[in-house]
Protein backbone atom coordinates (compact mmCIF):
# COMPACT_ATOMS: atom_id res chain seq x y z
CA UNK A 1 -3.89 0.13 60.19
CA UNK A 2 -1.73 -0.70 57.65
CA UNK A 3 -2.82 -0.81 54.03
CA UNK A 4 -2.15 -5.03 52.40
CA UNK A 5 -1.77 -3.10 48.76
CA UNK A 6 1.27 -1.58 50.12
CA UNK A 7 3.44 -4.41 49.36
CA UNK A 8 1.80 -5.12 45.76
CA UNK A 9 4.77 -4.30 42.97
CA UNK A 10 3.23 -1.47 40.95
CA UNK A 11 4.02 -0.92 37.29
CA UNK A 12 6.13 1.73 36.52
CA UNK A 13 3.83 5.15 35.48
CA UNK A 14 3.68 5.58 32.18
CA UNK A 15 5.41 9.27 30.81
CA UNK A 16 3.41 12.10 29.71
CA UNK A 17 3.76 11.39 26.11
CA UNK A 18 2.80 7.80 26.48
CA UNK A 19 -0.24 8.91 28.04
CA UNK A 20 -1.12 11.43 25.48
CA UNK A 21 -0.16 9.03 23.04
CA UNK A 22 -2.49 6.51 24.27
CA UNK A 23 -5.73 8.89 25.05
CA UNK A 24 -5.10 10.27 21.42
CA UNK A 25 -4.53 6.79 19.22
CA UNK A 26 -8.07 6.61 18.65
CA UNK A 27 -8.93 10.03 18.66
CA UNK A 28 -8.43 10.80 14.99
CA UNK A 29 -9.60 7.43 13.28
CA UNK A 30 -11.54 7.53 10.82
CA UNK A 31 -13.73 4.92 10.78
CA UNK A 32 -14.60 4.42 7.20
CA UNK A 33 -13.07 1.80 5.07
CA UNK A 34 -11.66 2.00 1.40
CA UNK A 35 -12.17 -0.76 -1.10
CA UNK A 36 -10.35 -0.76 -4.06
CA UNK A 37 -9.95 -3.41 -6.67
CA UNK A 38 -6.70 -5.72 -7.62
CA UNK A 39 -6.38 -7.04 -10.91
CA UNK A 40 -5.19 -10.62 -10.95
CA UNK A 41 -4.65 -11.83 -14.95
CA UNK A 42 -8.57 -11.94 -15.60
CA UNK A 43 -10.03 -11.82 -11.91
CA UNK A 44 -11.01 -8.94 -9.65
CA UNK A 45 -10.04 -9.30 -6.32
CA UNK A 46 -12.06 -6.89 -3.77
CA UNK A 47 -9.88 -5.69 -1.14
CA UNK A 48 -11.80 -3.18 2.04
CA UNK A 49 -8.52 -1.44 4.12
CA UNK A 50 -9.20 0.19 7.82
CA UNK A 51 -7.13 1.97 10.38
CA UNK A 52 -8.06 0.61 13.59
CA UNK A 53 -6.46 1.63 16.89
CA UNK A 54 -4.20 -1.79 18.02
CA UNK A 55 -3.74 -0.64 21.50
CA UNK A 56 -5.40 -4.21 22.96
CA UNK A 57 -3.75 -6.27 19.52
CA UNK A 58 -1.29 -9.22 21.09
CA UNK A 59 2.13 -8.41 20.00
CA UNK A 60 1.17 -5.29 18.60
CA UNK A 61 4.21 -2.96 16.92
CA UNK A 62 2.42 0.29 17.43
CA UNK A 63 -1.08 1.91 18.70
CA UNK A 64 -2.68 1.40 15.37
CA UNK A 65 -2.73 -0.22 12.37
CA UNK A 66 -4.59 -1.03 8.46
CA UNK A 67 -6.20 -4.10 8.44
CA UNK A 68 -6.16 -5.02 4.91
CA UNK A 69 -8.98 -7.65 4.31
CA UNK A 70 -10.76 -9.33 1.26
CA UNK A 71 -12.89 -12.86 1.16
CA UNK A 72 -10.08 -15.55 2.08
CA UNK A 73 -6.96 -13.60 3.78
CA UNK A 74 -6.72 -10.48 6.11
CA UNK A 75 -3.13 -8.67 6.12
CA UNK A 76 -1.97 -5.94 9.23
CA UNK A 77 0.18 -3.05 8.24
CA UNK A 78 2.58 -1.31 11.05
CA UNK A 79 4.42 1.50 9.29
CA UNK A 80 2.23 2.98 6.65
CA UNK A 81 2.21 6.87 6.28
CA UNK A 82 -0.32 9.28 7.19
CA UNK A 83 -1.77 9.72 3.87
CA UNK A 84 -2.68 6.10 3.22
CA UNK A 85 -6.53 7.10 2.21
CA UNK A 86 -5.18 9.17 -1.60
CA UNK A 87 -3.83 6.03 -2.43
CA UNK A 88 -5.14 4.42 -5.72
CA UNK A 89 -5.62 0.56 -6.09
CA UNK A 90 -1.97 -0.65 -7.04
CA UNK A 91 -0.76 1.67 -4.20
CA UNK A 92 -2.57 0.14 -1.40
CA UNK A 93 -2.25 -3.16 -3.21
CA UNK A 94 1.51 -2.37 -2.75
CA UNK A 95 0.80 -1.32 0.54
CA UNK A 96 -0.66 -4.09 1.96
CA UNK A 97 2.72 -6.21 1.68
CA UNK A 98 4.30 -4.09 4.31
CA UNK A 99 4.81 -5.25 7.40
C-alpha cells in the first residue's frame, strides 16, 4: 500500500548550522531586563530593554532581538552587539534607535 504523504511537497531540510542555530537562540538568554533612565529637558523617561529569542516574530531579521519598552512606545533592535547589558543610559538610549 502506497503511502498518500508521498506526494506532499516537503520543505527543504534545514543545514546543520541552521539547526544548531535554532536549538541554541534561546539557549543563552538571559532573561532579566535592564532599566535605565533618559533624560528629556526636565522629565525622566523609564525605559526596561530585553533580549528575547524572535524565532516565531512575523518578519523577523534574525533569531533574537532587544525589545526596548517604556509606558507609551515599544522599539525592536536587530543588530545590536553582544555586550549590550555594560551599556550605561545614553548608550542604550542610543541604542534603541537602531534598527
Amino acid at each position: 500500500m502506497r503511502d498518500t504523504n508521498d506526494d506532499v511537497p516537503r520543505p527543504p531540510a534545514a543545514s546543520p548550522a541552521a539547526q544548531r542555530a535554532d536549538a541554541t537562540a534561546a539557549d543563552d538568554l538571559d532573561p532579566r531586563p535592564v532599566r535605565f533612565v533618559q533624560q528629556r529637558g526636565d522629565a525622566c523617561v523609564y525605559w526596561t530593554v530585553v533580549e528575547v529569542d524572535a524565532r516565531a516574530v512575523p518578519g523577523a531579521h534574525g533569531a533574537r532581538c532587544l525589545v526596548f519598552s517604556r509606558e507609551d512606545c515599544i522599539r525592536r533592535v536587530w543588530d545590536y552587539p553582544a555586550d549590550w547589558r555594560s551599556f550605561d543610559g545614553a548608550a542604550l538610549s542610543a541604542l534603541s534607535w537602531h534598527r
